[in-house]
N, C-alpha and C. Protein backbone atom coordinates (compact mmCIF):
# COMPACT_ATOMS: atom_id res chain seq x y z
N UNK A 1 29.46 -14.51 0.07
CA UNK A 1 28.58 -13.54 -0.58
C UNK A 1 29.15 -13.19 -1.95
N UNK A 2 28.28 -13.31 -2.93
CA UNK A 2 28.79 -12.60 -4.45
C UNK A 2 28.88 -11.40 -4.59
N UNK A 3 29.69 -11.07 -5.28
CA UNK A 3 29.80 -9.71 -5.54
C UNK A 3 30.02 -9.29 -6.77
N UNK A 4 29.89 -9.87 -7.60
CA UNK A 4 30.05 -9.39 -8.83
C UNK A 4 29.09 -9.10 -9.20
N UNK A 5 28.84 -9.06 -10.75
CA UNK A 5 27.56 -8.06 -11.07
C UNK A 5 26.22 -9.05 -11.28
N UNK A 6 26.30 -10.44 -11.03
CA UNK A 6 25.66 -11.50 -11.64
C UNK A 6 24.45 -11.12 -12.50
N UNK A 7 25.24 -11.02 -13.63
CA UNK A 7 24.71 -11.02 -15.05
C UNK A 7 24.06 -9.65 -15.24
N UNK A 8 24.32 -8.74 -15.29
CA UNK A 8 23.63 -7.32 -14.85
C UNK A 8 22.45 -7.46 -13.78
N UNK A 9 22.25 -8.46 -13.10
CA UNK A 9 21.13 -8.13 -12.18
C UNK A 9 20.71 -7.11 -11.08
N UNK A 10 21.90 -6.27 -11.10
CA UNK A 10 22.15 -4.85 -9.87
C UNK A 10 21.07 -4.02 -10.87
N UNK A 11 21.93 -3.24 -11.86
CA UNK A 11 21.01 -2.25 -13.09
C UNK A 11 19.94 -2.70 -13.43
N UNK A 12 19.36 -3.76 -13.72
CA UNK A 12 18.11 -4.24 -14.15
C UNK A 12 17.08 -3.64 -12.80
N UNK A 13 17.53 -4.63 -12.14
CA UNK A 13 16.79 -4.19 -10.53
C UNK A 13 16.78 -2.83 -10.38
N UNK A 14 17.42 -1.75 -10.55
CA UNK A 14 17.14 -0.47 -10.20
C UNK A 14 16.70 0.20 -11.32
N UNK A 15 16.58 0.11 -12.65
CA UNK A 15 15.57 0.57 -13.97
C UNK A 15 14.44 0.44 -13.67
N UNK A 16 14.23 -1.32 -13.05
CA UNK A 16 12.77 -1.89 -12.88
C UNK A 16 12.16 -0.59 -11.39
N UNK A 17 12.85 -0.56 -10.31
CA UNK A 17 13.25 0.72 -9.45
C UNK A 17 12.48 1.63 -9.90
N UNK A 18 13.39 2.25 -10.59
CA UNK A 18 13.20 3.42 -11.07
C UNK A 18 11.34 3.52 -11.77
N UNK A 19 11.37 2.78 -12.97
CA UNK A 19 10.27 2.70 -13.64
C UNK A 19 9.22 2.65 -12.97
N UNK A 20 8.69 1.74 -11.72
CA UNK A 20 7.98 1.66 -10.88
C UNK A 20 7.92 2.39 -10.03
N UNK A 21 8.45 2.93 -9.51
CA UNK A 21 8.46 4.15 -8.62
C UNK A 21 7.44 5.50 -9.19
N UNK A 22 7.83 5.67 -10.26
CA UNK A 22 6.95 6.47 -11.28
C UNK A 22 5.51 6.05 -11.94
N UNK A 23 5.33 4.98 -11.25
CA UNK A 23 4.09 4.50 -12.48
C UNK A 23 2.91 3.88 -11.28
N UNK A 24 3.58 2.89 -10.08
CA UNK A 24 2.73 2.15 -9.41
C UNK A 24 1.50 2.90 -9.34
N UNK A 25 1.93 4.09 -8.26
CA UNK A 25 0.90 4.16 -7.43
C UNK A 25 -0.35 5.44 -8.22
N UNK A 26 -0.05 5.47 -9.49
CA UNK A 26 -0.61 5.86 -10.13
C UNK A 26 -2.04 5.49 -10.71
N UNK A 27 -1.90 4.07 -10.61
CA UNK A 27 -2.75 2.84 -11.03
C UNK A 27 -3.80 2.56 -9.91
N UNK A 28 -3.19 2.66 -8.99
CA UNK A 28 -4.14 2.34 -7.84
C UNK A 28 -5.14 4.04 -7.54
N UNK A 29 -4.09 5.07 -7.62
CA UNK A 29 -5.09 6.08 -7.25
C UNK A 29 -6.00 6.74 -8.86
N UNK A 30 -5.85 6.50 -9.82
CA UNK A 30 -6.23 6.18 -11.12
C UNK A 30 -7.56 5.38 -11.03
N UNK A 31 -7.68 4.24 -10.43
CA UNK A 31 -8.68 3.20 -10.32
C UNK A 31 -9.54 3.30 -9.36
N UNK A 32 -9.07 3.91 -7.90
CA UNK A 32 -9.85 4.35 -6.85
C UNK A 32 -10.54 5.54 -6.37
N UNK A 33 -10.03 6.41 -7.11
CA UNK A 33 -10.32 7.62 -6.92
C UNK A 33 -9.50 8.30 -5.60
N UNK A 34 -8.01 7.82 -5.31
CA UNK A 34 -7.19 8.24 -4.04
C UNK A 34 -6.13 8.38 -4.74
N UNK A 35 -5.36 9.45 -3.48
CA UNK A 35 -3.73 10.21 -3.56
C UNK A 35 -3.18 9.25 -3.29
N UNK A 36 -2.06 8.97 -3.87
CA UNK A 36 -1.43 8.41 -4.07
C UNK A 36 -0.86 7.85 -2.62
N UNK A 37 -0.37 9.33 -1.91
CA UNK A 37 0.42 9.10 -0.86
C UNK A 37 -0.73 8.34 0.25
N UNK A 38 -1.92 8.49 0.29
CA UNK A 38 -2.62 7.72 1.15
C UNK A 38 -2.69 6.06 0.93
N UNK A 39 -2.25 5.64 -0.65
CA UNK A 39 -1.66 4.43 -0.43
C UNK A 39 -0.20 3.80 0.12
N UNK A 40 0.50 5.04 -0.04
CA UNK A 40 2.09 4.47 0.57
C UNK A 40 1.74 4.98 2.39
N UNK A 41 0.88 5.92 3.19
CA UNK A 41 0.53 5.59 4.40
C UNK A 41 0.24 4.42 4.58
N UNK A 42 -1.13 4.02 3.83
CA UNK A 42 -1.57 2.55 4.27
C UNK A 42 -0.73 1.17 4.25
N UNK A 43 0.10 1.29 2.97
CA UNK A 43 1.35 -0.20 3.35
C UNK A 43 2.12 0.05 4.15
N UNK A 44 2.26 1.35 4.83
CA UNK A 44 3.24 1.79 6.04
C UNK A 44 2.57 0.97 7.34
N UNK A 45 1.56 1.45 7.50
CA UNK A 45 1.04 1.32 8.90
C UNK A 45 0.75 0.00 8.72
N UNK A 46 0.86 -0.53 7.60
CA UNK A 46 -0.11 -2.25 7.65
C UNK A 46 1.87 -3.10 8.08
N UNK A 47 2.76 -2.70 7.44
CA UNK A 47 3.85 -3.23 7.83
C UNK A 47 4.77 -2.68 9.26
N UNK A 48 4.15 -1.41 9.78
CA UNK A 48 4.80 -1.31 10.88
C UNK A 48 4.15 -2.04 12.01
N UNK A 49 2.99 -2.81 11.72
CA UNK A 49 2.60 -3.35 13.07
C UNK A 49 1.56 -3.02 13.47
N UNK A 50 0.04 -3.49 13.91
CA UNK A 50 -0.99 -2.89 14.16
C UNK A 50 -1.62 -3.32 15.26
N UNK A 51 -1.61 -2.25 16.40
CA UNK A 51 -1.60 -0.82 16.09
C UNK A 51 -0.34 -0.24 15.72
N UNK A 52 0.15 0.74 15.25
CA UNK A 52 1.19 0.90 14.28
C UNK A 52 1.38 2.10 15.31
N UNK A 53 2.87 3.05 15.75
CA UNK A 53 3.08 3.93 16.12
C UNK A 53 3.79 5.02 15.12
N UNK A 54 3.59 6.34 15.12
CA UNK A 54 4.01 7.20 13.74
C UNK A 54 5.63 7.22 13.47
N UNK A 55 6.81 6.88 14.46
CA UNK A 55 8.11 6.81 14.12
C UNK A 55 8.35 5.28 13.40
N UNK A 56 7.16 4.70 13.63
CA UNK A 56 7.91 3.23 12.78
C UNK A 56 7.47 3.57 11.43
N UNK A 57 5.91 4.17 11.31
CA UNK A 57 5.42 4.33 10.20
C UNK A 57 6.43 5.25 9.45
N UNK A 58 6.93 6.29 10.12
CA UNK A 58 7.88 7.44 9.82
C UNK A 58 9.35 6.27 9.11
N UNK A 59 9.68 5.58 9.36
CA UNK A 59 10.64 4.54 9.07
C UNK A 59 10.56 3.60 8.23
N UNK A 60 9.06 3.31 8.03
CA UNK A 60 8.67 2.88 6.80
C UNK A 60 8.39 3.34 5.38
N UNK A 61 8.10 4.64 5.86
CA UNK A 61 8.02 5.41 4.87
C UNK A 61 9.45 6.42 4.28
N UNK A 62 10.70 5.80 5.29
CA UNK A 62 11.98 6.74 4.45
C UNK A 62 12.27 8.00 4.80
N UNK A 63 10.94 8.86 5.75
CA UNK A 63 10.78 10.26 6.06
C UNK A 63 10.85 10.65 7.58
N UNK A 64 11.19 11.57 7.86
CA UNK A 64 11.47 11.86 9.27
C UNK A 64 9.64 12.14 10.07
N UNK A 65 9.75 11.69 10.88
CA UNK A 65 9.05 11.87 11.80
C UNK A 65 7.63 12.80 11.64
N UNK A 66 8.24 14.26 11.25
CA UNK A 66 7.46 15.55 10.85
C UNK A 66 6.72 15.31 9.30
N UNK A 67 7.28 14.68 8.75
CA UNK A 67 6.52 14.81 7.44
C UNK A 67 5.55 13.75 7.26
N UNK A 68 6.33 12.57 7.83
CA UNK A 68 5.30 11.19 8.22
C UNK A 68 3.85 11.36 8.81
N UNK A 69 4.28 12.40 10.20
CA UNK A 69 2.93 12.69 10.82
C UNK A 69 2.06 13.52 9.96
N UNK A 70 2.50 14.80 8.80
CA UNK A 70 1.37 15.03 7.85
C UNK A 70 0.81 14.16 7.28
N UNK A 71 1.74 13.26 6.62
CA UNK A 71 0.64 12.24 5.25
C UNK A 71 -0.29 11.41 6.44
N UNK A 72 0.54 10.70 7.55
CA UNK A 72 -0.58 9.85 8.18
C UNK A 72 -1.99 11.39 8.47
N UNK A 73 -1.73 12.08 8.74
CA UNK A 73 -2.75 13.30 9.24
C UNK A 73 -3.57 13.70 8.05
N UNK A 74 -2.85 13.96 6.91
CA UNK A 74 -4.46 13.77 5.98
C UNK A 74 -5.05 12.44 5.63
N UNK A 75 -4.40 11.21 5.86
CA UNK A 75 -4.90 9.93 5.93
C UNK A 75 -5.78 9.79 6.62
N UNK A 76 -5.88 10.34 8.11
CA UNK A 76 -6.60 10.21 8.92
C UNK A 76 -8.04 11.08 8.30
N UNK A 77 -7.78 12.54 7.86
CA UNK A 77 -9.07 13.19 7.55
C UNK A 77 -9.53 12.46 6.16
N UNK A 78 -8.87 11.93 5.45
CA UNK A 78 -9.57 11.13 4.14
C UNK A 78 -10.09 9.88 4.88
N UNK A 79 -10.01 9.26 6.40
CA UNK A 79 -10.89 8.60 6.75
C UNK A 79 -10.51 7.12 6.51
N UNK A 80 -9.44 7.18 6.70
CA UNK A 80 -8.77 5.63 5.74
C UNK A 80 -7.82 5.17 7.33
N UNK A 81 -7.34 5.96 8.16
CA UNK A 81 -6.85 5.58 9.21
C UNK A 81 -6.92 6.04 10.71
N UNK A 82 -7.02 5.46 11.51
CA UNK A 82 -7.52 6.11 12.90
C UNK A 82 -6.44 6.43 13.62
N UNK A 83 -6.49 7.57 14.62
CA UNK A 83 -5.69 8.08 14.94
C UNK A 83 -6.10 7.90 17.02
N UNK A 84 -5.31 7.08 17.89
CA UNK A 84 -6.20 6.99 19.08
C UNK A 84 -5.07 6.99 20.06
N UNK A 85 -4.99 7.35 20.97
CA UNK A 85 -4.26 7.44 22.62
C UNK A 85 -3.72 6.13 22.40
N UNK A 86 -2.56 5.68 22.90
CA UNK A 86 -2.00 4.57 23.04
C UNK A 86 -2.23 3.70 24.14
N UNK A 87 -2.67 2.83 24.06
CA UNK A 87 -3.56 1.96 25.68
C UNK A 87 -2.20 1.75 26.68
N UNK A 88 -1.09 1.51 25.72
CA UNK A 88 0.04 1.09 26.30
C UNK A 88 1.10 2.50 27.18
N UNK A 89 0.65 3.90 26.32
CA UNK A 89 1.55 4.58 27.19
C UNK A 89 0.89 5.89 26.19
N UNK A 90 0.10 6.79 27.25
CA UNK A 90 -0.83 8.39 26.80
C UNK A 90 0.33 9.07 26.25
N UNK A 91 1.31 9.11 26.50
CA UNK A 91 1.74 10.12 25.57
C UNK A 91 1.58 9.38 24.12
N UNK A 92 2.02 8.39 23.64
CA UNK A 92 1.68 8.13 22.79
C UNK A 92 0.68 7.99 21.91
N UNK A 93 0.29 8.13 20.11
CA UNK A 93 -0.39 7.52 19.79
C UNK A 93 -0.71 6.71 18.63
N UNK A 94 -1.68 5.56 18.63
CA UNK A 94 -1.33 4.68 17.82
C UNK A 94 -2.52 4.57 16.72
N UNK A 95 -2.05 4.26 15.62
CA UNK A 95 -2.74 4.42 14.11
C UNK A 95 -3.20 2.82 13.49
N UNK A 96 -4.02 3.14 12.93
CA UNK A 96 -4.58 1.99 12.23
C UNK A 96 -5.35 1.78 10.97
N UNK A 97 -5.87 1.19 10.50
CA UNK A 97 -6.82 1.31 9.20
C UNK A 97 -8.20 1.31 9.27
N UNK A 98 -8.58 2.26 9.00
CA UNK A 98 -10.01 1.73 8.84
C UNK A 98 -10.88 0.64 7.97
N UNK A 99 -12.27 0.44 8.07
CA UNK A 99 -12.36 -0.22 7.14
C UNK A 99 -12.46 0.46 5.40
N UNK A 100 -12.76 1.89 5.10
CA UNK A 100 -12.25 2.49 4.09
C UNK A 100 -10.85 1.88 3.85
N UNK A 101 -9.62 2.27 4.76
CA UNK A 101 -8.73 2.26 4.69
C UNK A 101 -8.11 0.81 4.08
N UNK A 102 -9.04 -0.07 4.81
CA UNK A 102 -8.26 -1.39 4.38
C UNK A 102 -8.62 -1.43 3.19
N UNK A 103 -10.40 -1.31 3.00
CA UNK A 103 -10.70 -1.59 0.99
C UNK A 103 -9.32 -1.18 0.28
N UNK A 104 -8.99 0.23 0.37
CA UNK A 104 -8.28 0.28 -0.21
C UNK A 104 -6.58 0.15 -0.31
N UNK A 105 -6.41 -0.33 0.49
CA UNK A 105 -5.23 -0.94 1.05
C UNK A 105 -5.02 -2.41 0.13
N UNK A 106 -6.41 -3.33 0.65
CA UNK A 106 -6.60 -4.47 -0.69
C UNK A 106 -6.69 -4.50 -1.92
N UNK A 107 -7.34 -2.96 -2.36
CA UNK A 107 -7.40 -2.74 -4.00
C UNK A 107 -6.09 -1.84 -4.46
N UNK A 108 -4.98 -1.65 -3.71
CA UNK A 108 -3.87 -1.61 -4.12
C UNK A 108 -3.18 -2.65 -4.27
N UNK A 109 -3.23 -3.94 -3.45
CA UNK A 109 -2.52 -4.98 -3.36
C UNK A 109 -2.93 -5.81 -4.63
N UNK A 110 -4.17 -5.91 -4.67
CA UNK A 110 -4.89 -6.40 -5.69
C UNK A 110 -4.69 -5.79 -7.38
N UNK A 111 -4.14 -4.66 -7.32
CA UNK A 111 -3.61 -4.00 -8.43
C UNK A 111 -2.23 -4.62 -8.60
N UNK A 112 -1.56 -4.35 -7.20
CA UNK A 112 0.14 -5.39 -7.74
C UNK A 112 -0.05 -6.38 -8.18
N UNK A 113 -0.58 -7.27 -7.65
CA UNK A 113 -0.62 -8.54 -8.08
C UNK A 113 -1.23 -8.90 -9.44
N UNK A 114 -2.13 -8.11 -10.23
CA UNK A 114 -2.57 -8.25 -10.99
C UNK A 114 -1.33 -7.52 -12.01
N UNK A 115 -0.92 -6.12 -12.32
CA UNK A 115 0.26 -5.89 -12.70
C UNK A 115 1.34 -6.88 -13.06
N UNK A 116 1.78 -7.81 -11.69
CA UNK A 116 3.05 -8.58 -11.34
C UNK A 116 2.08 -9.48 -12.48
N UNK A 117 0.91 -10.19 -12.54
CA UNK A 117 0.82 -11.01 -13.85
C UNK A 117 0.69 -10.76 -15.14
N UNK A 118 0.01 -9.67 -15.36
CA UNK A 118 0.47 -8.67 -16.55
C UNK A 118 2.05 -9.15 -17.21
N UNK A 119 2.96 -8.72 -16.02
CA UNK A 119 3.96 -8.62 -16.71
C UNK A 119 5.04 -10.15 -17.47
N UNK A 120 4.12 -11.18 -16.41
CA UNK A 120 4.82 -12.33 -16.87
C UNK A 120 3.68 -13.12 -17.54
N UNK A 121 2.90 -12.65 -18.02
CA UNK A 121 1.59 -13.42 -19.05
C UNK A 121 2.23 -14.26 -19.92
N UNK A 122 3.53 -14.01 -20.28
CA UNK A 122 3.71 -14.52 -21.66
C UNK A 122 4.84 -15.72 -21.17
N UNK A 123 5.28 -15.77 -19.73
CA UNK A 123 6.11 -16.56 -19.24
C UNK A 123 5.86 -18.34 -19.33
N UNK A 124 6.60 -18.88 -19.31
CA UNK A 124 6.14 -20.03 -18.90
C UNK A 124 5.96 -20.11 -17.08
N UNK A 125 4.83 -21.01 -16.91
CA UNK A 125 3.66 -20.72 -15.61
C UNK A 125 5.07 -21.01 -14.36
N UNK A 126 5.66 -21.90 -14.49
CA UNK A 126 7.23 -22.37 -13.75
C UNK A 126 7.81 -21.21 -13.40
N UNK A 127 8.24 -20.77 -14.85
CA UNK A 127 8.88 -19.35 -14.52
C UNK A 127 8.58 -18.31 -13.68
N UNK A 128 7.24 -17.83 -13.84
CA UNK A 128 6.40 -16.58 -13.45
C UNK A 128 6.49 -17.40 -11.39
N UNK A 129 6.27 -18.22 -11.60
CA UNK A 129 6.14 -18.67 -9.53
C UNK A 129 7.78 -18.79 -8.72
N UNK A 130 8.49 -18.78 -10.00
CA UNK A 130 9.93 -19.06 -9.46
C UNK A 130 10.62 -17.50 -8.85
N UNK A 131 10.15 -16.89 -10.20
CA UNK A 131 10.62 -15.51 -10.24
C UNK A 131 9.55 -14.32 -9.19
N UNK A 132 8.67 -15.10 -8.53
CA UNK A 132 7.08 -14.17 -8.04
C UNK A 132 8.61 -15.05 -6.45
N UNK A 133 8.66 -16.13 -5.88
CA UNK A 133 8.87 -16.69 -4.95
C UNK A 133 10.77 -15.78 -4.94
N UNK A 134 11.25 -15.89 -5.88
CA UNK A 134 13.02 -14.70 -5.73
C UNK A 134 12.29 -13.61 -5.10
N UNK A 135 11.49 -13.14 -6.04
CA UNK A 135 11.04 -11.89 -5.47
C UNK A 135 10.81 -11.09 -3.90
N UNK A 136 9.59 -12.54 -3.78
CA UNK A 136 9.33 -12.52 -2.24
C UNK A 136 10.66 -12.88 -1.21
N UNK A 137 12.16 -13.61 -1.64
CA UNK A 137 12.83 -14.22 -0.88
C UNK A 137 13.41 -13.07 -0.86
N UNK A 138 13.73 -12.40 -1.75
CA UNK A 138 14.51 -10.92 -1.74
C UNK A 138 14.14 -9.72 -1.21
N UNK A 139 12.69 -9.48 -1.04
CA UNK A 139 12.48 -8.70 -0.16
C UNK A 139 12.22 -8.92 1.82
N UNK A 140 11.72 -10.21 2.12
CA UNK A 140 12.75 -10.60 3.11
C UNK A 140 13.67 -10.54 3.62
N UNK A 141 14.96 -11.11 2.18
CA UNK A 141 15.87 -11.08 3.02
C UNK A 141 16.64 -9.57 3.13
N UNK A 142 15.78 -8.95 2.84
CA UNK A 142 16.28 -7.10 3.34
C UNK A 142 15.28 -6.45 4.35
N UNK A 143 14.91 -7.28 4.62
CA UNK A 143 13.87 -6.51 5.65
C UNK A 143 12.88 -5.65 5.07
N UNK A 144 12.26 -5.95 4.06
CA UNK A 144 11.29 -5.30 3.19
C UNK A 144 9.91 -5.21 3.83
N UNK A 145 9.30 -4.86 4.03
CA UNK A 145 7.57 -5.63 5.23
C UNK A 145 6.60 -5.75 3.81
């Protein structure tokens, strides 16, 4: 394993971090007419597994349990995700997308991806699939969903 700084690529990666963190989901609820946080519910529940249960979603989202179950809970009243008894075990219950939910679940995705070419327009076409394919290998290989 390397450990050195290979070529500043640690700091770059966390500016780019940083910068995006502040700007993404701005674009998508900007363009759709949605809170923001009802798009970081929806890539939650779409990567914890569907039907999705609220401690994974809670785990996807970085937040304990209690705060997870608010955002999924106004998700649910903005109508974007369902909230139903677990077939597998009543105390539980399990969440999903609606079809609201997915539109916009796709017209966020559809915003990254369009963004992610934005930013390498000026690349050569090699470059932009090499650096789109690191990307994808790197969030993999961290367990990214």
């Amino acid at each position: 394993m390397r450990t050195d700084n290979v070529d500043g690529g640690g700091p770059a990666l966390f500016r780019l971090v940083r910068f995006w963190s502040r700007r993404w989901a701005a674009g998508i609820s900007q363009d759709e007419g949605s809170d923001v946080a009802h798009v970081l519910v929806l890539e939650a529940v779409a990567a914890a597994g569907r039907p999705a249960q609220i401690g994974a979603v809670a785990v996807e989202l970085g937040l304990d349990r209690s705060n997870a179950s608010r955002m999924v809970a106004a998700s649910v009243t903005a109508g974007l995700v369902t909230k139903t008894v677990s077939a597998q075990d009543a105390r539980r219950t399990s969440l999903d997308l609606t079809p609201a939910g997915e539109d916009l679940l796709a017209a966020a995705r559809a915003w990254q991806a369009q963004t992610f070419a934005r930013m390498v327009a000026d690349w050569p076409a090699a470059d932009a699939r090499r650096f789109a394919a690191y990307l994808v290998r790197l969030a993999e290989s961290q367990g990214a969903s």
